[in-house]
PDB file of N, CA and C in Angstrom:
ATOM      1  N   UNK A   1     101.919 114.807 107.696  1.00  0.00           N
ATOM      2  CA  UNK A   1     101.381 114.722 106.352  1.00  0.00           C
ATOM      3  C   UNK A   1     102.387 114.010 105.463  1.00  0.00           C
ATOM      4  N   UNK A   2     102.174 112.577 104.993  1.00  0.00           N
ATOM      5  CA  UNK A   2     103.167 112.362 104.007  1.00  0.00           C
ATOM      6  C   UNK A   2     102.655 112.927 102.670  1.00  0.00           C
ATOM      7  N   UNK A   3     103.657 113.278 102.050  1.00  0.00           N
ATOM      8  CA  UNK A   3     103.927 113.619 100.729  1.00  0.00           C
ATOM      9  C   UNK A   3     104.861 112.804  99.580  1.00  0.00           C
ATOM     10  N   UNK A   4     104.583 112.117  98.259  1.00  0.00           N
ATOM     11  CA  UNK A   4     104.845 111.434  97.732  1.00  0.00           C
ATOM     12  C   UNK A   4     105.935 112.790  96.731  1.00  0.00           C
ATOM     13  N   UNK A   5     106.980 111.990  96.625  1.00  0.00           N
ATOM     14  CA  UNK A   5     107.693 112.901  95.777  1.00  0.00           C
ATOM     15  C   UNK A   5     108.788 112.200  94.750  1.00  0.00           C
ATOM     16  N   UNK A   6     108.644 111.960  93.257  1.00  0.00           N
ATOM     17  CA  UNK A   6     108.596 111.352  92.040  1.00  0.00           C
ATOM     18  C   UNK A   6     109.110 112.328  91.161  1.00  0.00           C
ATOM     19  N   UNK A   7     110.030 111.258  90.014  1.00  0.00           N
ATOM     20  CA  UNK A   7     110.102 111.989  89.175  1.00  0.00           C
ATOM     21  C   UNK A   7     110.945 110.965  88.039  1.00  0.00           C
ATOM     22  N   UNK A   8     110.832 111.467  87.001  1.00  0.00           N
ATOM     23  CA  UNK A   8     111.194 110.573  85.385  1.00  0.00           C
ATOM     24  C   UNK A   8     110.698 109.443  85.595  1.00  0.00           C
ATOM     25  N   UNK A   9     109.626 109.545  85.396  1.00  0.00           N
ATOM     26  CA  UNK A   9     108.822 107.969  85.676  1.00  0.00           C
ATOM     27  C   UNK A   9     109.187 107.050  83.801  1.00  0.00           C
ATOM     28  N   UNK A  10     109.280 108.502  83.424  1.00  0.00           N
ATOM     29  CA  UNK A  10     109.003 108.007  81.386  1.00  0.00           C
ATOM     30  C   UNK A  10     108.001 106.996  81.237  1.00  0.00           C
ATOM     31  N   UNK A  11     107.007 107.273  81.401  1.00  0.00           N
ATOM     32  CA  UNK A  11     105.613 106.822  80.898  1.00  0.00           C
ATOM     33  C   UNK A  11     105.196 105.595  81.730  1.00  0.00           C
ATOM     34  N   UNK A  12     106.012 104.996  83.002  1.00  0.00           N
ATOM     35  CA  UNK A  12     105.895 103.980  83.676  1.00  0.00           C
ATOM     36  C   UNK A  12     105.817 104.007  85.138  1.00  0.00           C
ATOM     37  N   UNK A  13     104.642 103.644  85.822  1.00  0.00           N
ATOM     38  CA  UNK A  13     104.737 103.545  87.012  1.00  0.00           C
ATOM     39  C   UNK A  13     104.369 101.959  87.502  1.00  0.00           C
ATOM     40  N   UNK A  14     105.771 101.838  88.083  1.00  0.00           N
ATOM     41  CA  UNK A  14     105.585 100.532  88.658  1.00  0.00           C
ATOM     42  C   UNK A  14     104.507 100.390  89.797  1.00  0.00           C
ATOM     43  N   UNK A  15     104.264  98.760  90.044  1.00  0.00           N
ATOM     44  CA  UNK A  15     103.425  98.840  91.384  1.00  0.00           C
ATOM     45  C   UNK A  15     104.090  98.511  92.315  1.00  0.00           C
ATOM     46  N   UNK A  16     105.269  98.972  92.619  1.00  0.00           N
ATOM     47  CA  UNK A  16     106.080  99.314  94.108  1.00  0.00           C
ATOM     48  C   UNK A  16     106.156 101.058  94.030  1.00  0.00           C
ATOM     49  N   UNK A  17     105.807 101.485  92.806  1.00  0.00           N
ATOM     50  CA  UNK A  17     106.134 103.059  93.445  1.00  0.00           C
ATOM     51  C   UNK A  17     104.425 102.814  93.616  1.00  0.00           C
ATOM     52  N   UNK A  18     103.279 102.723  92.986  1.00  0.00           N
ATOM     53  CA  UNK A  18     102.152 102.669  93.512  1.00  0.00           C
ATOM     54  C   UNK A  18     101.669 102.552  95.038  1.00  0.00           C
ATOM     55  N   UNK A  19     102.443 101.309  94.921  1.00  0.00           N
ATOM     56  CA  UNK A  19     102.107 100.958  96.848  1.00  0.00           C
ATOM     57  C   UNK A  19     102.982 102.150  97.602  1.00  0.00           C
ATOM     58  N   UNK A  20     103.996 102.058  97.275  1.00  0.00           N
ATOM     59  CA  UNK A  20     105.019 103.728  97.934  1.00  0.00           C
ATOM     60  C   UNK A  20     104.131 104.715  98.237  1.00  0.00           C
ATOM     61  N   UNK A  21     103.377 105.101  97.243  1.00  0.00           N
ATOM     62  CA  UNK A  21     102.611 106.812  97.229  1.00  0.00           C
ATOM     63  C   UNK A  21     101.385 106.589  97.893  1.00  0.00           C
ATOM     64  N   UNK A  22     100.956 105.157  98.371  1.00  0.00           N
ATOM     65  CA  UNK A  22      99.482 104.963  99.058  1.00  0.00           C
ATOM     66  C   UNK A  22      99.126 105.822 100.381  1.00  0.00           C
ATOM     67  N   UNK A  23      98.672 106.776 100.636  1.00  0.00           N
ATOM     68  CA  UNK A  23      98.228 106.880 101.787  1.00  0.00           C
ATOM     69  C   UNK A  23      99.362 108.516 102.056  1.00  0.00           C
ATOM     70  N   UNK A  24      99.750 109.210 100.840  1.00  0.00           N
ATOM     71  CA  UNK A  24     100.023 110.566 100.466  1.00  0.00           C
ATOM     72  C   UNK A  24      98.895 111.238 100.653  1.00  0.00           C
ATOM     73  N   UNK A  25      98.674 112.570 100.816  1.00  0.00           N
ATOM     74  CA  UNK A  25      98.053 113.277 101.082  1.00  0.00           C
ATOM     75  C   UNK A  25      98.367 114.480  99.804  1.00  0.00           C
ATOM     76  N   UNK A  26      99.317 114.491  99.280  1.00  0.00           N
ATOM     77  CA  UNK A  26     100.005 115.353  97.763  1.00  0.00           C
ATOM     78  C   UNK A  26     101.178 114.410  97.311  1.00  0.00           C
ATOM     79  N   UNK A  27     101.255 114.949  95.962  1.00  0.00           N
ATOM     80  CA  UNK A  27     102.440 114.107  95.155  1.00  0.00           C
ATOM     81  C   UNK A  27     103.134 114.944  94.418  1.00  0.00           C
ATOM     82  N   UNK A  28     104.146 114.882  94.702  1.00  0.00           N
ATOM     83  CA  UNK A  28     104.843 116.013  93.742  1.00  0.00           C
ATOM     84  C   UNK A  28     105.811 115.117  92.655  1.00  0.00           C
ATOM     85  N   UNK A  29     105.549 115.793  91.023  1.00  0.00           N
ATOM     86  CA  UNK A  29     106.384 115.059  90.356  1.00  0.00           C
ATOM     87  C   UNK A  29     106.877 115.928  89.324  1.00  0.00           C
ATOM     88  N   UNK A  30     108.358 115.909  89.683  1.00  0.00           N
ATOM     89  CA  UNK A  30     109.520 116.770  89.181  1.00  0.00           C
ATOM     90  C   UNK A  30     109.751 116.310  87.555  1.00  0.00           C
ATOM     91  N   UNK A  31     109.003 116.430  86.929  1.00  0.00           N
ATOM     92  CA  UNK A  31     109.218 116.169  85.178  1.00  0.00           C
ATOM     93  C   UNK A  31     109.330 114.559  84.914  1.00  0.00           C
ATOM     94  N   UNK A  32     109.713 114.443  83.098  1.00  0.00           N
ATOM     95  CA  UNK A  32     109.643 113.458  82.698  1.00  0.00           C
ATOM     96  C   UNK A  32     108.664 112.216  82.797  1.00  0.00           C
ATOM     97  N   UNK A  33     107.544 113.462  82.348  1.00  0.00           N
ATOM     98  CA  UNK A  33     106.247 111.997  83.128  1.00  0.00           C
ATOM     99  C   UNK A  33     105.916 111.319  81.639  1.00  0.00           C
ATOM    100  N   UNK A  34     106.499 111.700  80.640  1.00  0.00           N
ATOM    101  CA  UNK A  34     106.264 111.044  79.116  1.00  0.00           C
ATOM    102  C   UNK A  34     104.650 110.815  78.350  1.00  0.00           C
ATOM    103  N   UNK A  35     104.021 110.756  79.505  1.00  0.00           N
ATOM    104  CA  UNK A  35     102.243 110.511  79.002  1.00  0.00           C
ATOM    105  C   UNK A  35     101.009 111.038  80.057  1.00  0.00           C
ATOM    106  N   UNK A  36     100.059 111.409  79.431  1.00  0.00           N
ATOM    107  CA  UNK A  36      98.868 112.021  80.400  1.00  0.00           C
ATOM    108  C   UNK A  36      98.538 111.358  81.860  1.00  0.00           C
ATOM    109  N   UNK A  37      98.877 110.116  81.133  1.00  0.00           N
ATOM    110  CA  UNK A  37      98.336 108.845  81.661  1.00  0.00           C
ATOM    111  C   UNK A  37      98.903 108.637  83.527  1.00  0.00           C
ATOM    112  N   UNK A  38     100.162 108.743  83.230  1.00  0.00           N
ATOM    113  CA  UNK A  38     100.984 108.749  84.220  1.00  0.00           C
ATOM    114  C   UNK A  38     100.121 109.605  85.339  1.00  0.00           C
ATOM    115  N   UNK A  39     100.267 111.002  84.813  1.00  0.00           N
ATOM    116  CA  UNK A  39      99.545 111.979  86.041  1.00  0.00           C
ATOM    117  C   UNK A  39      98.108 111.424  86.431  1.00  0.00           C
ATOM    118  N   UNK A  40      97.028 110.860  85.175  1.00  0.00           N
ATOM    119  CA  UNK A  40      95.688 109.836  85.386  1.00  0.00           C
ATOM    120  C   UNK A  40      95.731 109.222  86.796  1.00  0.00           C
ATOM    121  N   UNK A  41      97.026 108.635  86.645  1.00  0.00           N
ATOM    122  CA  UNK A  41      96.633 107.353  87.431  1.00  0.00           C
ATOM    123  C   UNK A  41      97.300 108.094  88.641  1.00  0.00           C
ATOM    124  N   UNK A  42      98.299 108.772  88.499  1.00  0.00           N
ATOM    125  CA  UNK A  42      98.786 109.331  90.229  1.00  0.00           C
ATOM    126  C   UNK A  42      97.830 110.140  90.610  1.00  0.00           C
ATOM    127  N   UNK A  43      96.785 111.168  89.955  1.00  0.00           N
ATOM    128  CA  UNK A  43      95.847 111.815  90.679  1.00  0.00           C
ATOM    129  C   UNK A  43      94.611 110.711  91.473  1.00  0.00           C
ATOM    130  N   UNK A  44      94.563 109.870  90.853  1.00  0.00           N
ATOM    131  CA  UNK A  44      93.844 108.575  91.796  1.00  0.00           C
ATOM    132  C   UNK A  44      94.224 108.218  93.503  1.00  0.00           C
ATOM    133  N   UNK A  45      95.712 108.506  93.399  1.00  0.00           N
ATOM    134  CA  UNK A  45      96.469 108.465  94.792  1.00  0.00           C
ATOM    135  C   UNK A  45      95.857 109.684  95.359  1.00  0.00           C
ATOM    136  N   UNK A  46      96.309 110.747  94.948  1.00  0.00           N
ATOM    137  CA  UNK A  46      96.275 112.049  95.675  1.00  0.00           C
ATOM    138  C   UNK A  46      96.554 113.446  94.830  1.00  0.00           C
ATOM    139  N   UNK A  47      96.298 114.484  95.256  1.00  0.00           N
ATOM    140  CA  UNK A  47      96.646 115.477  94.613  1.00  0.00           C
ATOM    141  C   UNK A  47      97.582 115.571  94.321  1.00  0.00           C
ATOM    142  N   UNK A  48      98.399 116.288  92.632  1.00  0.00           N
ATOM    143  CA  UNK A  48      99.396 115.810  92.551  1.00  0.00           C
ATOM    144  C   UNK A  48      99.807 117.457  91.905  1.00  0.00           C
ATOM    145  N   UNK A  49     100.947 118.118  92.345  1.00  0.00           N
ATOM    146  CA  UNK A  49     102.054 118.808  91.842  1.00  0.00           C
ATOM    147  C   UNK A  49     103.053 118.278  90.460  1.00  0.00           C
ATOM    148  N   UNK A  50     102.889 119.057  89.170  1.00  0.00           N
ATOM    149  CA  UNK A  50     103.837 118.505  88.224  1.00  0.00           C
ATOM    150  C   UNK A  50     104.613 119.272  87.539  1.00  0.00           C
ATOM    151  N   UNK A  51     105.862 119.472  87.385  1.00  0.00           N
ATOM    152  CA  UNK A  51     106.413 120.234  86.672  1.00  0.00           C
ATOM    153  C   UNK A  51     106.840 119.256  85.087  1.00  0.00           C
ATOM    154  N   UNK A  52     106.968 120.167  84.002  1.00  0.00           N
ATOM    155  CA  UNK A  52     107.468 119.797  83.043  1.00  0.00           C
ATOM    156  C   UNK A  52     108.933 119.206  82.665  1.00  0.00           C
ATOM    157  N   UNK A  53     109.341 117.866  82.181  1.00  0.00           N
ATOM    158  CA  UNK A  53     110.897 117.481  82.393  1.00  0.00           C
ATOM    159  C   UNK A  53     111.108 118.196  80.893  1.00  0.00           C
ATOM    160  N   UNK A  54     112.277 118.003  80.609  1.00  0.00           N
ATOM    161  CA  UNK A  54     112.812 118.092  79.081  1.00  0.00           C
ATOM    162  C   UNK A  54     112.746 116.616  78.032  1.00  0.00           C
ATOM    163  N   UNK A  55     111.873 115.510  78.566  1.00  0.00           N
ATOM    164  CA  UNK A  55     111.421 114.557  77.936  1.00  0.00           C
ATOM    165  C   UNK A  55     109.827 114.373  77.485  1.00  0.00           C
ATOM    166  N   UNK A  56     109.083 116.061  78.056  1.00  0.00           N
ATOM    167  CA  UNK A  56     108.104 115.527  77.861  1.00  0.00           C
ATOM    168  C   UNK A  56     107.534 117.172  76.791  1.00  0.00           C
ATOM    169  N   UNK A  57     107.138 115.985  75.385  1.00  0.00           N
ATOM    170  CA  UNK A  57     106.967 116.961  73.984  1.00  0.00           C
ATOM    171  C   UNK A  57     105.672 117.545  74.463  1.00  0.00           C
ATOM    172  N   UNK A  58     105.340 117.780  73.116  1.00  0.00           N
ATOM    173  CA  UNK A  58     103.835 119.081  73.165  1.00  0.00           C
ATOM    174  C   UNK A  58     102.820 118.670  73.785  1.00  0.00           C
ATOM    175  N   UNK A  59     102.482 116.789  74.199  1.00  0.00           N
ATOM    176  CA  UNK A  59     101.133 116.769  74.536  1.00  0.00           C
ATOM    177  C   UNK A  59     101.480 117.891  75.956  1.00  0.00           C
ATOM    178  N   UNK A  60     102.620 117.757  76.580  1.00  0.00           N
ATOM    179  CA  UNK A  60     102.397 118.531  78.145  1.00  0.00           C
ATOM    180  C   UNK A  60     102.691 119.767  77.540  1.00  0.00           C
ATOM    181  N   UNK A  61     102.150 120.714  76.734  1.00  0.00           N
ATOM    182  CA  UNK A  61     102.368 122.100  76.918  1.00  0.00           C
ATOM    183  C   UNK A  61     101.491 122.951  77.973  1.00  0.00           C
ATOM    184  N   UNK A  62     100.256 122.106  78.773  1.00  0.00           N
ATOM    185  CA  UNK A  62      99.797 122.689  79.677  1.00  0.00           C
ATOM    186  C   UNK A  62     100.742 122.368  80.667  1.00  0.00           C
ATOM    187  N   UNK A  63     101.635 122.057  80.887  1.00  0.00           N
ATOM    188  CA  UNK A  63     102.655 121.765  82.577  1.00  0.00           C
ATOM    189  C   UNK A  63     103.568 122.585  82.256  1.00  0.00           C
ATOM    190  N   UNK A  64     103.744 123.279  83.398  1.00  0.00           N
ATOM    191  CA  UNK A  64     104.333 124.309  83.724  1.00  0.00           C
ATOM    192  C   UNK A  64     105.726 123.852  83.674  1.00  0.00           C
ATOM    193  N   UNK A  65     106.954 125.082  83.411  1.00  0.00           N
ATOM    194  CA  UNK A  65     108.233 124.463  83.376  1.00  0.00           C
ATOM    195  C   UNK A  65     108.658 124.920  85.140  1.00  0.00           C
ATOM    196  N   UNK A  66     108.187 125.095  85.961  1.00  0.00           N
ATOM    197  CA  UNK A  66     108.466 125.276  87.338  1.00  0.00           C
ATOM    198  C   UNK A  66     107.092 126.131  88.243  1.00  0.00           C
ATOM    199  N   UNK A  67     107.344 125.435  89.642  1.00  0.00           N
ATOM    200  CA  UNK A  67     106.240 125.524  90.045  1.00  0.00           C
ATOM    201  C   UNK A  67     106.531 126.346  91.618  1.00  0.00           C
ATOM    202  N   UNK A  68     105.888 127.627  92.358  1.00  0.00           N
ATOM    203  CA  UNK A  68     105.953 128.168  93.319  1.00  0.00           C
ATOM    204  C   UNK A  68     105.256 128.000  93.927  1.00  0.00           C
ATOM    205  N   UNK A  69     105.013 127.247  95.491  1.00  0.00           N
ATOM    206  CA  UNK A  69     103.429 127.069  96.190  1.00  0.00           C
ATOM    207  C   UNK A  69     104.096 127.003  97.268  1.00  0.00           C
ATOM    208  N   UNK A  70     103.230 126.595  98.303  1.00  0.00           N
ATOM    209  CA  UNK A  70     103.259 126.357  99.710  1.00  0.00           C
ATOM    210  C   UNK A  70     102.065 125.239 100.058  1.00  0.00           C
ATOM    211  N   UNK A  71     102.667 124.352 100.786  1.00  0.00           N
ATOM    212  CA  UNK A  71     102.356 122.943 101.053  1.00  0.00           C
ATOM    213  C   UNK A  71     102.374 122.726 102.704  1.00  0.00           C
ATOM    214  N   UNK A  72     101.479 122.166 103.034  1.00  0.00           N
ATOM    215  CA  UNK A  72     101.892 121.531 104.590  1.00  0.00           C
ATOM    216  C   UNK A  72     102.695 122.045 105.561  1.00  0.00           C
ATOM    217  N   UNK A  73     102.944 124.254 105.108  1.00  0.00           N
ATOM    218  CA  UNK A  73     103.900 124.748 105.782  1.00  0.00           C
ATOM    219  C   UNK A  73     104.946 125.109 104.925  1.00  0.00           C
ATOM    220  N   UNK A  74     105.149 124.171 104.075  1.00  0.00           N
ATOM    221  CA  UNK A  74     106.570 124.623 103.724  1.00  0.00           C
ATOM    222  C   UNK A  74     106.171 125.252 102.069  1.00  0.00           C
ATOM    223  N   UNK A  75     106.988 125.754 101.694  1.00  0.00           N
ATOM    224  CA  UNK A  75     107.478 126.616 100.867  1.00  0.00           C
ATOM    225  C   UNK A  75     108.153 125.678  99.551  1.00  0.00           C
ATOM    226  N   UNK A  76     107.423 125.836  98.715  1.00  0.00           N
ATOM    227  CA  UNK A  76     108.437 124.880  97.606  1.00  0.00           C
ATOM    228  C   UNK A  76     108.648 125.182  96.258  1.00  0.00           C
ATOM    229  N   UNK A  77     109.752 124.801  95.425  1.00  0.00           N
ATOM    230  CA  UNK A  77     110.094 125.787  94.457  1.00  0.00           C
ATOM    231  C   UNK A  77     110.379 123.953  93.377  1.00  0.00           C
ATOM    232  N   UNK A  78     109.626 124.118  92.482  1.00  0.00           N
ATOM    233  CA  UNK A  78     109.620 122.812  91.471  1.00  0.00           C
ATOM    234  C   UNK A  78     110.343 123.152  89.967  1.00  0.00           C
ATOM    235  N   UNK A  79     111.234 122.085  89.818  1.00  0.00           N
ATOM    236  CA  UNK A  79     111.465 123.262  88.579  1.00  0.00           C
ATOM    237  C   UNK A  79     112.174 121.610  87.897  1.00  0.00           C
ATOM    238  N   UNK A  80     112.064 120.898  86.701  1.00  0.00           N
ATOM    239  CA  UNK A  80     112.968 120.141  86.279  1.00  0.00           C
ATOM    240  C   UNK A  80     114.670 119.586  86.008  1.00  0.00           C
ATOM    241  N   UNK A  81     114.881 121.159  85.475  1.00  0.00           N
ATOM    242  CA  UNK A  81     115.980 121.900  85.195  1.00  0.00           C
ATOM    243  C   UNK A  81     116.716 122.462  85.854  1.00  0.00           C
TER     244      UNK A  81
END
């Protein structure tokens, strides 16, 4: 299972990390995503995991500041900070 795993994009995703995350199955992205938009367009790739960075103000008060799940087996602990 690949898994795409990202983080401080600050409101920009290039199209080399685009082509990077093609063909993920989950995406995990460790804060600093700066705009909705960002997560928009990575949920297009694949399901995506997000924790809250310390760059990103009130629009993300729904993102969690750390995240506990289990993935593909493993066990994972998300946290910005």
């Amino acid at each position: 299972m690949k898994i795409g795993i990202i983080s401080d994009t600050h409101g920009l995703l290039r199209p080399e990390v685009i082509k990077a995350l093609d063909g993920c199955k989950a995406i995990l992205h460790g804060g600093d995503i700066n705009k909705q938009e960002i997560i928009d367009q990575l949920e297009e790739i694949a399901p995506i995991y997000v924790v809250r960075g310390n760059n990103d103000s009130n629009w993300a008060d729904h993102i969690p500041m750390f995240l506990d799940f289990e993935l593909a087996g493993l066990r994972i602990y998300m946290s910005h900070i």
